[in-house]
C-alpha atoms as a PDB file:
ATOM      1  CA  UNK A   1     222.371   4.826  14.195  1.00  0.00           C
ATOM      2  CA  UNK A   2     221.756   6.293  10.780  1.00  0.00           C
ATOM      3  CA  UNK A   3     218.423   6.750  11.330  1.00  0.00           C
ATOM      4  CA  UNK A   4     218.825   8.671  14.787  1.00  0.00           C
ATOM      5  CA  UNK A   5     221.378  11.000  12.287  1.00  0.00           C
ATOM      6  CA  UNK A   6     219.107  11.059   9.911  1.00  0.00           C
ATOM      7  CA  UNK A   7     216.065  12.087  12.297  1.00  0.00           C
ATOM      8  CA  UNK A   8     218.514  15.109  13.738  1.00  0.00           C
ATOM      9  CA  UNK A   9     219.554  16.229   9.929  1.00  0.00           C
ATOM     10  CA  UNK A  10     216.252  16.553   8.258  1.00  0.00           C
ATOM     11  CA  UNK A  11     213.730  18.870   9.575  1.00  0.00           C
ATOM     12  CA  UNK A  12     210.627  16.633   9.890  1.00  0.00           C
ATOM     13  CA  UNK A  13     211.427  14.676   7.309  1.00  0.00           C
ATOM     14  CA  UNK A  14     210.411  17.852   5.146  1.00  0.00           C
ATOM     15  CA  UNK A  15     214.093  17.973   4.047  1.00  0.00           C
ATOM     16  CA  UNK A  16     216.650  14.911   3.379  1.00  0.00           C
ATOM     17  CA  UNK A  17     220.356  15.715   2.345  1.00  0.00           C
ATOM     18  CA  UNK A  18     221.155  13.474  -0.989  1.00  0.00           C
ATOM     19  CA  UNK A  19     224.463  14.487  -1.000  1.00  0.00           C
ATOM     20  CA  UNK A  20     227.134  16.819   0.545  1.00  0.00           C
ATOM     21  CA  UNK A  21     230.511  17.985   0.055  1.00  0.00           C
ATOM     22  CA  UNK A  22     233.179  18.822   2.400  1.00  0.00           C
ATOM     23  CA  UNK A  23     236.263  20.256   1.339  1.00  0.00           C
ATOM     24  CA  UNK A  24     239.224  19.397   3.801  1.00  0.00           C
ATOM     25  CA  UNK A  25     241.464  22.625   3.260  1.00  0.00           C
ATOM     26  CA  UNK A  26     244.251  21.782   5.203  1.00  0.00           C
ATOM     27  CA  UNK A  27     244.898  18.545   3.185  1.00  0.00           C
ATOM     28  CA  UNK A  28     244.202  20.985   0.110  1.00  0.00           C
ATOM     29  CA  UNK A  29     247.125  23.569   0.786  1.00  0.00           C
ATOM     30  CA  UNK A  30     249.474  21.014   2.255  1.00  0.00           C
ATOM     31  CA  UNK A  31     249.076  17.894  -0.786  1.00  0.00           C
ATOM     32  CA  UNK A  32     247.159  19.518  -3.579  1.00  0.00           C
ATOM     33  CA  UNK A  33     243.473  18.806  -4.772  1.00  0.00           C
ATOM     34  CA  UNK A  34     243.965  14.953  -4.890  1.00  0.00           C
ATOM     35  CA  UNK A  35     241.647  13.273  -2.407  1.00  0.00           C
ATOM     36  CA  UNK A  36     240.632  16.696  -0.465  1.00  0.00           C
ATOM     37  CA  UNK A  37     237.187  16.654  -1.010  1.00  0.00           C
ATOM     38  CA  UNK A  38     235.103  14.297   0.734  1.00  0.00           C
ATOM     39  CA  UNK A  39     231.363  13.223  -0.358  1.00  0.00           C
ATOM     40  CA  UNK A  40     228.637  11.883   0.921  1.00  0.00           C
ATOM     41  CA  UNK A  41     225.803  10.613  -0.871  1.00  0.00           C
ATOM     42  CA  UNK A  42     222.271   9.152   0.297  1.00  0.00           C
ATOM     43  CA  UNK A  43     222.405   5.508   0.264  1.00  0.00           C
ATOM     44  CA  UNK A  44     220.028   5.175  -2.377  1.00  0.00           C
ATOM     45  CA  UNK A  45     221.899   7.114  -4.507  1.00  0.00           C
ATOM     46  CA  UNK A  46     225.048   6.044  -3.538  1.00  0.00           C
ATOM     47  CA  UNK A  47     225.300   3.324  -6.551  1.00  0.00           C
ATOM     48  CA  UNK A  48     224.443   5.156  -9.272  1.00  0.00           C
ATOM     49  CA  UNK A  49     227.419   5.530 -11.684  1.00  0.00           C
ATOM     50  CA  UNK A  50     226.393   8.755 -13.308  1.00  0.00           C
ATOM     51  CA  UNK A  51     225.712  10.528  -9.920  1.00  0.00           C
ATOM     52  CA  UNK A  52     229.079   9.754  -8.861  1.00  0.00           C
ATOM     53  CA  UNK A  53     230.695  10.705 -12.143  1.00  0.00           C
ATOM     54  CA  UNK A  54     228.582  14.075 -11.971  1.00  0.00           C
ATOM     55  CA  UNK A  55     229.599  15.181  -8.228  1.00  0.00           C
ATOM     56  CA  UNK A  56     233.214  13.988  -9.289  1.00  0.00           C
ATOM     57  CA  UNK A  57     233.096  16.490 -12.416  1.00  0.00           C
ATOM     58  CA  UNK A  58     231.464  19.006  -9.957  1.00  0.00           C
ATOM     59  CA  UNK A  59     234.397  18.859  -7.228  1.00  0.00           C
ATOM     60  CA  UNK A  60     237.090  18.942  -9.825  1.00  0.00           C
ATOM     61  CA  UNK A  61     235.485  22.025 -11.684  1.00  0.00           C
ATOM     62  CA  UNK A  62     235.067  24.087  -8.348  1.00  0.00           C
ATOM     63  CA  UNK A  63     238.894  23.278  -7.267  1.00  0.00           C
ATOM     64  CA  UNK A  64     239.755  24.220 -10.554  1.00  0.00           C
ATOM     65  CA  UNK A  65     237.940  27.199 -11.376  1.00  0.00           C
ATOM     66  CA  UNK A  66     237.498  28.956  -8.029  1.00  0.00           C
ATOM     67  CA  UNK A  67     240.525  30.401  -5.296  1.00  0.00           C
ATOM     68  CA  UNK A  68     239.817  28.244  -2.085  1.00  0.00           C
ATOM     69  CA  UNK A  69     241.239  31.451  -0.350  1.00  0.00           C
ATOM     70  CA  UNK A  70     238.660  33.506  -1.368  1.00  0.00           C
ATOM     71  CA  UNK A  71     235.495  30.400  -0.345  1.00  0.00           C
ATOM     72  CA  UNK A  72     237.228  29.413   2.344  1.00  0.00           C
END
């Protein structure tokens, strides 16, 4: 199965997603930037302590310094 999505998501296999973000902003106006922001990272990457500690930083800084309003 992941390699059927896979297959559809990459173009050729010219371009792989490593990670993407999805910001749920229903869940943001409603309970506040806890846990509204969902990512998903390429399984090779997924373990890797600094990646996840970078995208964290990354979702928390664009919540923070940016109006959702105004992206969204």
């Amino acid at each position: 199965m992941f390699k059927f999505i896979t297959k559809k998501l990459t173009k050729k296999f010219t371009r792989v997603p490593l990670f993407t973000i999805y910001l749920n902003f229903v869940k943001f106006k409603l309970e506040g930037k806890q846990n509204s922001c969902v990512a998903s990272i390429h399984p090779r990457l997924r373990e890797d302590k600094h990646i996840e500690k970078t995208l964290k930083g990354l979702i928390d800084y664009v919540r923070d310094n940016y109006d959702m309003d105004e992206i969204v």
